[in-house]
Protein backbone atom coordinates (compact mmCIF):
# COMPACT_ATOMS: atom_id res chain seq x y z
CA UNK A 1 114.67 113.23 138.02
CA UNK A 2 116.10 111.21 135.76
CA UNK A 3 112.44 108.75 133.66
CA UNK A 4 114.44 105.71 134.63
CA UNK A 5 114.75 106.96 138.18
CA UNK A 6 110.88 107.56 137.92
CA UNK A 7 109.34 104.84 136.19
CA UNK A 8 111.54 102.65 138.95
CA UNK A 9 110.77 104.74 141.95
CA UNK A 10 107.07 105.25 141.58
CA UNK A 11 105.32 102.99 143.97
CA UNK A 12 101.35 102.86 144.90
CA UNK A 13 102.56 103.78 148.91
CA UNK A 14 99.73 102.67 151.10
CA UNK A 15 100.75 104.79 154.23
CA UNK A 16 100.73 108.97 153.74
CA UNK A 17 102.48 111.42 155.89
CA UNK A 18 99.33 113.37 157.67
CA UNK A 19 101.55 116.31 158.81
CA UNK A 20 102.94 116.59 155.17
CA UNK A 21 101.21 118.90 153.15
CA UNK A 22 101.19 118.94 149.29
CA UNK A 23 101.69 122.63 148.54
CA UNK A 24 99.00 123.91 145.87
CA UNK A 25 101.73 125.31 143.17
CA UNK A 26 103.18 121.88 143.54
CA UNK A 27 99.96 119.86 142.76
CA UNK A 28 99.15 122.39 140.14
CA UNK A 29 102.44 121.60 138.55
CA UNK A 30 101.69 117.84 138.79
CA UNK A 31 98.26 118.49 136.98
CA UNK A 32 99.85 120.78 133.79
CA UNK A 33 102.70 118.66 133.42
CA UNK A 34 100.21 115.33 133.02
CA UNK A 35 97.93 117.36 130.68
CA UNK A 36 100.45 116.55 128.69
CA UNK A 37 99.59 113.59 127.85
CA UNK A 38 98.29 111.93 124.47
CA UNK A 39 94.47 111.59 124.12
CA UNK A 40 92.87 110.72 120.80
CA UNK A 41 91.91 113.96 118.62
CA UNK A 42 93.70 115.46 121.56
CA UNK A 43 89.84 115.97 123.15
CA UNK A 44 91.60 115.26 126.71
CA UNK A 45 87.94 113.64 128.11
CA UNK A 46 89.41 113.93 131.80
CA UNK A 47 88.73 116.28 134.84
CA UNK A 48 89.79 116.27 138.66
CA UNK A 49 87.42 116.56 141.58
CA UNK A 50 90.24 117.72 144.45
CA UNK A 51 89.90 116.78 147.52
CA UNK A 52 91.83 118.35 150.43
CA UNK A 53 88.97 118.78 153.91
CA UNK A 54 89.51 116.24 155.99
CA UNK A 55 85.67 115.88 156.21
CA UNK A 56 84.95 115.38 152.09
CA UNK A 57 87.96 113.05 151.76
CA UNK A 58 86.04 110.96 155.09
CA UNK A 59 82.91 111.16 153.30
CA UNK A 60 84.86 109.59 150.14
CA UNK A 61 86.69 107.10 152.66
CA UNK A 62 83.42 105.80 153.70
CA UNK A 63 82.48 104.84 150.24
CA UNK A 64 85.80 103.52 148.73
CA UNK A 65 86.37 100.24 150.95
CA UNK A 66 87.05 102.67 154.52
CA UNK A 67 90.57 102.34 153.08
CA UNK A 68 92.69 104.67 155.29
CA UNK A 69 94.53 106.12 152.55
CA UNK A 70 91.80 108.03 151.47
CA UNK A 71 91.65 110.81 154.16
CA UNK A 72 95.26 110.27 155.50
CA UNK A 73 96.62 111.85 151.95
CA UNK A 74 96.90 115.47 151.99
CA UNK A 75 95.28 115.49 148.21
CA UNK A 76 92.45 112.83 146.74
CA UNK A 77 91.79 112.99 143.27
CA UNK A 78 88.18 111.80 141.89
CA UNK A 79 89.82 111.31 138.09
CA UNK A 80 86.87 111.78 135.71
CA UNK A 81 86.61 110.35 132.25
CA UNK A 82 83.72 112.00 129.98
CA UNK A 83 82.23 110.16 127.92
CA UNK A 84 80.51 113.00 125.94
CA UNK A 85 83.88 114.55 125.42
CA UNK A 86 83.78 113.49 121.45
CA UNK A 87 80.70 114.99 120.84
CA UNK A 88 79.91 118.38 118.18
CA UNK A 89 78.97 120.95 120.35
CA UNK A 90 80.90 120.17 123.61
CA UNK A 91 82.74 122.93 125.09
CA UNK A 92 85.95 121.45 124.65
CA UNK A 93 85.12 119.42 121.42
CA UNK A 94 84.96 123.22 120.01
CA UNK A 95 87.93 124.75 121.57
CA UNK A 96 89.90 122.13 120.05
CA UNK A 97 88.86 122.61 116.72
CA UNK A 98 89.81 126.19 117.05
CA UNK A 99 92.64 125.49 118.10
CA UNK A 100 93.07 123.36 115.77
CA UNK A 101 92.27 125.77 113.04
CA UNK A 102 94.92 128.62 115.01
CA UNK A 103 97.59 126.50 114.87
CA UNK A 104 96.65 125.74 110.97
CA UNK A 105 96.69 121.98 110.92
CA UNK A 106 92.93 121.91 109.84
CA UNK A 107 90.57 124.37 108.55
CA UNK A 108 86.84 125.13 108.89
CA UNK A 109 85.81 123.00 105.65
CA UNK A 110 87.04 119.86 107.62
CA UNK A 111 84.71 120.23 110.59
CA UNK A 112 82.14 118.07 109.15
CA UNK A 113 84.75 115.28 108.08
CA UNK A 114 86.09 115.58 111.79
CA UNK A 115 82.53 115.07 113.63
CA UNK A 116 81.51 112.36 111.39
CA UNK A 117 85.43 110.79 112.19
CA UNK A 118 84.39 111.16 116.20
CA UNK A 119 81.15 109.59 115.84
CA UNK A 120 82.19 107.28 114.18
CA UNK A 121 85.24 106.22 116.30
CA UNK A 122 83.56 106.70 119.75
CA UNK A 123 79.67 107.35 119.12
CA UNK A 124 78.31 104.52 117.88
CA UNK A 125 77.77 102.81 120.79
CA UNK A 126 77.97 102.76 124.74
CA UNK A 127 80.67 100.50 124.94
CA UNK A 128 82.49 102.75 122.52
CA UNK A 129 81.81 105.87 124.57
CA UNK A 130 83.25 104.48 128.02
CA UNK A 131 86.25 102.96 125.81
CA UNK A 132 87.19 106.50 124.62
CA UNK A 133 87.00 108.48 127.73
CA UNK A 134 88.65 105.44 129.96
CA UNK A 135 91.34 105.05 127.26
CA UNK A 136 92.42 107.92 126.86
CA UNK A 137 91.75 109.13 130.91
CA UNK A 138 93.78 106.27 131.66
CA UNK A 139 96.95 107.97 129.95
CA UNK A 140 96.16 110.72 132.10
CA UNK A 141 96.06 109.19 135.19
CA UNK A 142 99.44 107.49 134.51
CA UNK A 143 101.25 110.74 133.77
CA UNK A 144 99.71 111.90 136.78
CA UNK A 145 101.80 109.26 139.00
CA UNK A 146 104.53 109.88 136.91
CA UNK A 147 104.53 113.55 137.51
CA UNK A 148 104.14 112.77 141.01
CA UNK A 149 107.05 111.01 141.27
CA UNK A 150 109.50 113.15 139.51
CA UNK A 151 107.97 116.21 141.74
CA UNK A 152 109.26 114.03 144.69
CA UNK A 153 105.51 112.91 145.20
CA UNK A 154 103.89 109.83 145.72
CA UNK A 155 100.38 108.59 145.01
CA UNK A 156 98.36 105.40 145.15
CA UNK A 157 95.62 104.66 142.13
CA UNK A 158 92.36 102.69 144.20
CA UNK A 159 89.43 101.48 141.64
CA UNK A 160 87.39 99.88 145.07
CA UNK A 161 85.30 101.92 145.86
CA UNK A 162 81.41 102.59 145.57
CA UNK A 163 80.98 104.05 141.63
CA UNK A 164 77.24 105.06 141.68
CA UNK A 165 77.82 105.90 145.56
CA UNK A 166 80.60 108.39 144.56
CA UNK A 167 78.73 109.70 141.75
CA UNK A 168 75.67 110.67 143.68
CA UNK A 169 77.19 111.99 146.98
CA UNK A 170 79.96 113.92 145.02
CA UNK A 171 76.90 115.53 142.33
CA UNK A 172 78.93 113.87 139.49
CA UNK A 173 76.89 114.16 136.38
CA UNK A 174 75.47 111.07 134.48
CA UNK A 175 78.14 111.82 131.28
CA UNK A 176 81.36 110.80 134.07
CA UNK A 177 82.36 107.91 134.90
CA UNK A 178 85.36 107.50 137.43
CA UNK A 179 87.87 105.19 136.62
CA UNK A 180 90.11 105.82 139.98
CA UNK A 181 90.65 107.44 142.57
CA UNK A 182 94.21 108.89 143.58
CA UNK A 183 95.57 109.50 146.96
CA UNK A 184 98.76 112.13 146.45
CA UNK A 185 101.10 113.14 149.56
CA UNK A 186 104.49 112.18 150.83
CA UNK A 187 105.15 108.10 152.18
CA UNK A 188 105.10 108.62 155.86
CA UNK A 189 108.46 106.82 156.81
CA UNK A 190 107.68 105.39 160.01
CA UNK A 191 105.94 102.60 158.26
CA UNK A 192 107.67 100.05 155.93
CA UNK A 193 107.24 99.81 152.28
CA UNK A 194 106.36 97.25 150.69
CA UNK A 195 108.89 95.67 148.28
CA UNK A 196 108.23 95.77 144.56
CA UNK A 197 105.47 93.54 143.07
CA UNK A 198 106.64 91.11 140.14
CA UNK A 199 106.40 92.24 136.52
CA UNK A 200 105.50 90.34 133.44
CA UNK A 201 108.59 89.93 131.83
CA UNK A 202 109.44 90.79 128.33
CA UNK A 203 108.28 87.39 126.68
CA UNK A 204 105.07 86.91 128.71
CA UNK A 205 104.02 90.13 127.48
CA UNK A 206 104.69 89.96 123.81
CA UNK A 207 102.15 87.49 121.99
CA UNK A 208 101.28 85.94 118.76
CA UNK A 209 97.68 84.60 118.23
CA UNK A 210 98.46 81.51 115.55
């Protein structure tokens, strides 16, 4: 699909097709093609709880406003932003820098100059530590629903919902927190979609501070 065709065509849908399934290769395809996304240091602070039972996505319903959307989606995401994801010693903190090193655009000597760089960035305080792994989750999520789209999917992002609730009944560690949830599945076409919400236009978004 062509990105204008996407960027125009994604919609948050509020009615799923419950008879529509959301074959795994296809989700999986949606996941590796948003991993693409940008994320500073390239640390990628984001994971997926997937939901698919009918009886954990109820359990989630129940805790994110009863909205319906929840457990009539074939897929709900939990998107997870970790906020120790900057930090020396984190599994993924370390793969990257070897990576890093494979692919020759830094070398051991730097690792010091790199940590100190993260810390100072995203370490110094808690404010700084949800800003990082929200920021750069955030990017994430939105190639998510992009990659949705152009797979012929469609999602809706939800952010009401029970945080600590979610956290405890789903065993989330202390180091997450969940910026949305995403329902993912096909619009179910008997109902009627919405039209599309106003946008800022091009001058109310650009701004000078005098």
């Amino acid at each position: 699909m062509d990105f204008i065709d996407v960027i125009n065509n994604r919609r948050a849908v509020n009615f799923f097709d419950p008879d529509k399934d959301v074959p795994d290769e296809k989700l999986r395809a949606m996941i590796e093609t948003a991993a693409k996304a940008p994320s500073s240091f390239n640390l990628q602070p984001w994971s997926l709880i997937v939901l698919r039972g009918h009886e954990e996505k109820t359990r989630l319903q129940n805790l994110a406003w009863n909205q319906p959307k929840v457990s009539e989606a074939p897929v709900t995401l939990i998107v997870l932003a970790d906020q120790d994801g900057w930090k020396e010693g984190h599994q993924f903190v370390e793969k990257n820098f070897q990576e890093m090193i494979k692919a020759n655009a830094m070398n051991d000597d730097q690792r010091q100059w790199i940590a100190d760089a993260r810390t100072s960035l995203y370490g110094e305080s808690e404010d700084k530590q949800l800003a990082f792994a929200c920021k750069n989750t955030g990017f994430f999520a939105m190639a998510l629903m992009l990659a949705a789209k152009n797979l012929g999917l469609d999602t809706h992002p939800m952010d009401g919902f029970d945080h600590d609730a979610v956290r405890k009944e789903f065993n989330i560690p202390d180091n997450y927190w969940i910026p949305l949830l995403l329902a993912v599945g096909y619009f179910n076409k008997d109902m009627k979609l919405a039209p599309p919400k106003w946008r800022k236009s091009f001058e109310e978004i650009v701004v000078k501070f005098h």
